[in-house]
C-alpha atoms as a PDB file:
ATOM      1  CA  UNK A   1     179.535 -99.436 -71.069  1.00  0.00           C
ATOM      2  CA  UNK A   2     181.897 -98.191 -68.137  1.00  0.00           C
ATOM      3  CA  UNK A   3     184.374-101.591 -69.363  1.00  0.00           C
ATOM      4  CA  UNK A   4     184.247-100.394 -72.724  1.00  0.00           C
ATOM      5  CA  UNK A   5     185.345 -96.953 -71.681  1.00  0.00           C
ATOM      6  CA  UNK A   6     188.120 -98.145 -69.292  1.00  0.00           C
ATOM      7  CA  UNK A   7     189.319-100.525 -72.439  1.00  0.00           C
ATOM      8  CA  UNK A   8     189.522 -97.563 -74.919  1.00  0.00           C
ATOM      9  CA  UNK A   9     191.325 -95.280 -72.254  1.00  0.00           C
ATOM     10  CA  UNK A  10     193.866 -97.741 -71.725  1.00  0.00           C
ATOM     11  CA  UNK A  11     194.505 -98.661 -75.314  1.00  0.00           C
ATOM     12  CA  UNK A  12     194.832 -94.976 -75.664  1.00  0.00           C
ATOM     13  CA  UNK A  13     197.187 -94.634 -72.862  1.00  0.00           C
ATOM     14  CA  UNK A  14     199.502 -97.415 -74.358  1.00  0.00           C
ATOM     15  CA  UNK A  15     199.201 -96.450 -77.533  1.00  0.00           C
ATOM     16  CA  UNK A  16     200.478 -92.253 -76.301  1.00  0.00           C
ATOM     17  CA  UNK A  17     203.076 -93.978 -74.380  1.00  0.00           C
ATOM     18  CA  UNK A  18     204.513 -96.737 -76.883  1.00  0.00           C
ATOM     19  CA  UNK A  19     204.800 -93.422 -79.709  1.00  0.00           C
ATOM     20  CA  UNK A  20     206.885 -91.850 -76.662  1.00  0.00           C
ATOM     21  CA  UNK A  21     209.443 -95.040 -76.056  1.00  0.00           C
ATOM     22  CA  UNK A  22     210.082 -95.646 -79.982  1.00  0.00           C
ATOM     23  CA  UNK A  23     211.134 -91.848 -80.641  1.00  0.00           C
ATOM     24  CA  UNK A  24     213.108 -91.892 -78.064  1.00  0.00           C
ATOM     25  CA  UNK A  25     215.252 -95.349 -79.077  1.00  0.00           C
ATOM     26  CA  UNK A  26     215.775 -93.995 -82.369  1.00  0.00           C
ATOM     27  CA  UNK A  27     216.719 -91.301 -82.170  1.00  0.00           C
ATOM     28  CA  UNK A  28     220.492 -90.424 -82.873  1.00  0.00           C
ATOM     29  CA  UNK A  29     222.770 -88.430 -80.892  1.00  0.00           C
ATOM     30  CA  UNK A  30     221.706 -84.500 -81.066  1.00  0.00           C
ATOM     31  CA  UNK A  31     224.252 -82.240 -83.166  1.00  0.00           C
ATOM     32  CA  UNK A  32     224.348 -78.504 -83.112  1.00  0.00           C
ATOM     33  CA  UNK A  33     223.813 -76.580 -85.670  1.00  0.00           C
ATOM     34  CA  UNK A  34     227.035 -75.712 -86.115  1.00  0.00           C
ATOM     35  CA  UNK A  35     228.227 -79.357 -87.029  1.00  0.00           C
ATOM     36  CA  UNK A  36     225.176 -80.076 -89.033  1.00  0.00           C
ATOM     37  CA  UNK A  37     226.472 -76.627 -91.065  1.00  0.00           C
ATOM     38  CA  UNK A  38     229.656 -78.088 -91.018  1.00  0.00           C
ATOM     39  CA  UNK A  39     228.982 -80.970 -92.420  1.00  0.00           C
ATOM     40  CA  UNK A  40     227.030 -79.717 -95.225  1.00  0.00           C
ATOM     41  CA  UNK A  41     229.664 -77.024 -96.308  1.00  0.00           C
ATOM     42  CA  UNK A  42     231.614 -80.004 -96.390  1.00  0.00           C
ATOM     43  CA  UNK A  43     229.817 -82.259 -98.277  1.00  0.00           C
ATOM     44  CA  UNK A  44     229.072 -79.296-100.395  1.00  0.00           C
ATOM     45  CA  UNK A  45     232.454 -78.491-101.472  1.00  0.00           C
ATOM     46  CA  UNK A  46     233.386 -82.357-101.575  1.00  0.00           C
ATOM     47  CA  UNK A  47     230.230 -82.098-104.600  1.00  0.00           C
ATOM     48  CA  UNK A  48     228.245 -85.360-102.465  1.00  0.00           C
ATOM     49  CA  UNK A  49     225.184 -82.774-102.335  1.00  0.00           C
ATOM     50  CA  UNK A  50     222.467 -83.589-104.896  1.00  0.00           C
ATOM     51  CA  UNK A  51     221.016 -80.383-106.657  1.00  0.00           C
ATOM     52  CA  UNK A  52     217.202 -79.512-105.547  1.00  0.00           C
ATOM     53  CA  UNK A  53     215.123 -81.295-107.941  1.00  0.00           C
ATOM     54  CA  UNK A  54     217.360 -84.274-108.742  1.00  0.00           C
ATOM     55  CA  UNK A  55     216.174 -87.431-107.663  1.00  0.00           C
ATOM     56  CA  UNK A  56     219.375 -89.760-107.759  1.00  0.00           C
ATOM     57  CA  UNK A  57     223.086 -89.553-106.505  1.00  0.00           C
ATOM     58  CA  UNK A  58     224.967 -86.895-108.983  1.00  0.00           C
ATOM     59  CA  UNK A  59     226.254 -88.560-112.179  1.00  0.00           C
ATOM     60  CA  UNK A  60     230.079 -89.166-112.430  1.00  0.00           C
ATOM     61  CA  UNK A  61     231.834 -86.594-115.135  1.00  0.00           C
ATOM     62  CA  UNK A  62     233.408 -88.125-118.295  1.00  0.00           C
ATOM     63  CA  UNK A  63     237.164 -88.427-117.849  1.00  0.00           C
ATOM     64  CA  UNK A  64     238.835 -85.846-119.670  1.00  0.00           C
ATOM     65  CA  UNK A  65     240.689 -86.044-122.924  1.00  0.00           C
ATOM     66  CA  UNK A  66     244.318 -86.987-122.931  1.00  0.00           C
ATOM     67  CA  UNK A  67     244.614 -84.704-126.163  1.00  0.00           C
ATOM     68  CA  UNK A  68     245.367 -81.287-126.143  1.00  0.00           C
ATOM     69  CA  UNK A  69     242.878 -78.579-127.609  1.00  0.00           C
ATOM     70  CA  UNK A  70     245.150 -77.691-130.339  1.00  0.00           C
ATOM     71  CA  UNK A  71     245.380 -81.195-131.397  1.00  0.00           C
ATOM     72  CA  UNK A  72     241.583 -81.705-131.238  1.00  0.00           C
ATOM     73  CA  UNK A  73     240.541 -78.597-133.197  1.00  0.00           C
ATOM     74  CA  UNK A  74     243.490 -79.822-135.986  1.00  0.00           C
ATOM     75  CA  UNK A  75     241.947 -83.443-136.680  1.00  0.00           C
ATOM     76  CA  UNK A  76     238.420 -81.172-136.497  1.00  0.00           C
ATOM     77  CA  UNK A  77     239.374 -79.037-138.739  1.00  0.00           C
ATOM     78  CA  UNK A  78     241.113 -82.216-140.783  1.00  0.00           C
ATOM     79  CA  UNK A  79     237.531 -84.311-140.958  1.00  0.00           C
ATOM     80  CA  UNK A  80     235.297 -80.736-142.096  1.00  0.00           C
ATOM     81  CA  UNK A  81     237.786 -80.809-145.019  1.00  0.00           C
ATOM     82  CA  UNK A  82     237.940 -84.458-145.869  1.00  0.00           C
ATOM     83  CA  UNK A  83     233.825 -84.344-146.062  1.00  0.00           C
ATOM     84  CA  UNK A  84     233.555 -86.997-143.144  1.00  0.00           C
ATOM     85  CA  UNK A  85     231.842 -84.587-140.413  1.00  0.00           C
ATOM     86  CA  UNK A  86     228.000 -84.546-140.470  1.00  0.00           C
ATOM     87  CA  UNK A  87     225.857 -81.599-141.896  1.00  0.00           C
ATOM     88  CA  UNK A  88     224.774 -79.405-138.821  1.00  0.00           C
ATOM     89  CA  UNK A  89     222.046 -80.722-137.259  1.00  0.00           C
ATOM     90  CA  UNK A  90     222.105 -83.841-139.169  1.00  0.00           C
ATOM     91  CA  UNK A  91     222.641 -87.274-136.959  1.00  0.00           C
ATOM     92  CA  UNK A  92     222.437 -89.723-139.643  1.00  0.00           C
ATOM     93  CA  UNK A  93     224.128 -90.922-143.025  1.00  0.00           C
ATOM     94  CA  UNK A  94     225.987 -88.054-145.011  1.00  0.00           C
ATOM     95  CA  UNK A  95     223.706 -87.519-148.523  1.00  0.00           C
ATOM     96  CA  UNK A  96     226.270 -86.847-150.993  1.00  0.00           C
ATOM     97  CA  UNK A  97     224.665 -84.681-154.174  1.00  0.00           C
ATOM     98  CA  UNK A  98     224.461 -86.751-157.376  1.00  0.00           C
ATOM     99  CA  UNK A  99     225.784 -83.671-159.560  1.00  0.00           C
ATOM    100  CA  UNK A 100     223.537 -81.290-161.742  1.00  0.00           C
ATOM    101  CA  UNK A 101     220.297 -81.374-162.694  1.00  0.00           C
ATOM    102  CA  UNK A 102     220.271 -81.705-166.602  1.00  0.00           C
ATOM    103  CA  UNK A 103     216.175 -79.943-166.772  1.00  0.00           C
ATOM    104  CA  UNK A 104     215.889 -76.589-166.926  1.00  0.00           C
ATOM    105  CA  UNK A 105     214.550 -74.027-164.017  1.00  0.00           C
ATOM    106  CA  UNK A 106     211.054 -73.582-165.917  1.00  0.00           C
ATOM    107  CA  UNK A 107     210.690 -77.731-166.173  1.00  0.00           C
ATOM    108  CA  UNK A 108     211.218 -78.159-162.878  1.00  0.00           C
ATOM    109  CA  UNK A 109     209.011 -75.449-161.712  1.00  0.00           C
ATOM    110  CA  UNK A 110     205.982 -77.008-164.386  1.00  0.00           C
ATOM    111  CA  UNK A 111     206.517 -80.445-163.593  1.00  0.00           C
ATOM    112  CA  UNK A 112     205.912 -79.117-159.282  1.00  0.00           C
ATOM    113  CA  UNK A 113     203.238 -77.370-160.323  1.00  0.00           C
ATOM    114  CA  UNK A 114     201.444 -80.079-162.166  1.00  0.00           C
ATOM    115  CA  UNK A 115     202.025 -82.673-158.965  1.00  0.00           C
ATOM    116  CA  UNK A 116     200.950 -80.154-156.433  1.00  0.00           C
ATOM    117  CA  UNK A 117     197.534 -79.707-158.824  1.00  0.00           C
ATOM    118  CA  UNK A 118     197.056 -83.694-158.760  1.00  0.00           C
ATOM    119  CA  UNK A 119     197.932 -83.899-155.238  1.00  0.00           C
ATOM    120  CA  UNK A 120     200.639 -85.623-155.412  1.00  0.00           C
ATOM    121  CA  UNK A 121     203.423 -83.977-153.202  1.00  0.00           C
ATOM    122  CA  UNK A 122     203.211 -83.621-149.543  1.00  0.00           C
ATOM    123  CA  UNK A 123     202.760 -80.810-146.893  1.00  0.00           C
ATOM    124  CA  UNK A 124     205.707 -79.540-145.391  1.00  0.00           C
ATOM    125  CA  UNK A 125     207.290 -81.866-142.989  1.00  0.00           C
ATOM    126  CA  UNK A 126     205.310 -84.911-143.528  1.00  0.00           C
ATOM    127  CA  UNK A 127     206.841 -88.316-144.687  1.00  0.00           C
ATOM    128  CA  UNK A 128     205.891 -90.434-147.392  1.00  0.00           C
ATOM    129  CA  UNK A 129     203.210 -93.611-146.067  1.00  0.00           C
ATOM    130  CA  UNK A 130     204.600 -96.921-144.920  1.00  0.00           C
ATOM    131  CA  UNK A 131     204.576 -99.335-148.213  1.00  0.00           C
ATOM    132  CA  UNK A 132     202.541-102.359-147.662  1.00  0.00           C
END
């Protein structure tokens, strides 16, 4: 019993001491805490700090435009009146309206009522099934 004890003291002794000789190889030269602020400011102003919350390094900005605003907002302005800019909110292929309807208001109206009483339209926001 008494070598068992002797054993686990030592191991314990070597283990306390061992913790002590590692911190102490690596661990760097001590700053102040006025270079340590120094360096951050630094850093901080350089923009090498990464926001709270972000995990990564901070993305790179887009290069800016070579054109000037004016010129922008003129071939803008150029597109919207040609018909090539997307509806707001749209991200996909412009639908172009085939013209006039040739059925009167009332039609129309009869002919939704008479799908919505067979079931045949769809709620709000749904699409139509997946044709097999």
């Amino acid at each position: 019993m008494n070598f068992k004890l002797a054993l686990s003291v030592i191991a314990a002794a070597v283990a306390l001491l061992a913790q002590n000789a590692y911190a102490q190889a690596s661990a760097p030269a001590a700053k102040s805490r006025a270079d340590v602020k120094a360096e951050t400011a630094a850093a901080n102003k350089k923009g090498e700090l990464t926001p709270a919350g972000e995990a990564g390094p901070k993305a790179k900005a887009e290069p800016k435009s070579t054109k000037a605003r004016a010129d922008v907002k003129a071939d803008t302005k150029a597109a919207v009146k040609k018909g090539e800019t997307p509806a707001a909110g749209e991200a996909g292929e412009k639908v172009t309206a085939s013209g006039k309807s040739d059925k009167a208001r009332a039609d129309v109206k009869a002919e939704t009522k008479a799908a919505v009483k067979k079931g045949e339209t769809l709620p709000a926001g749904e699409l139509p099934a997946a044709k097999k």
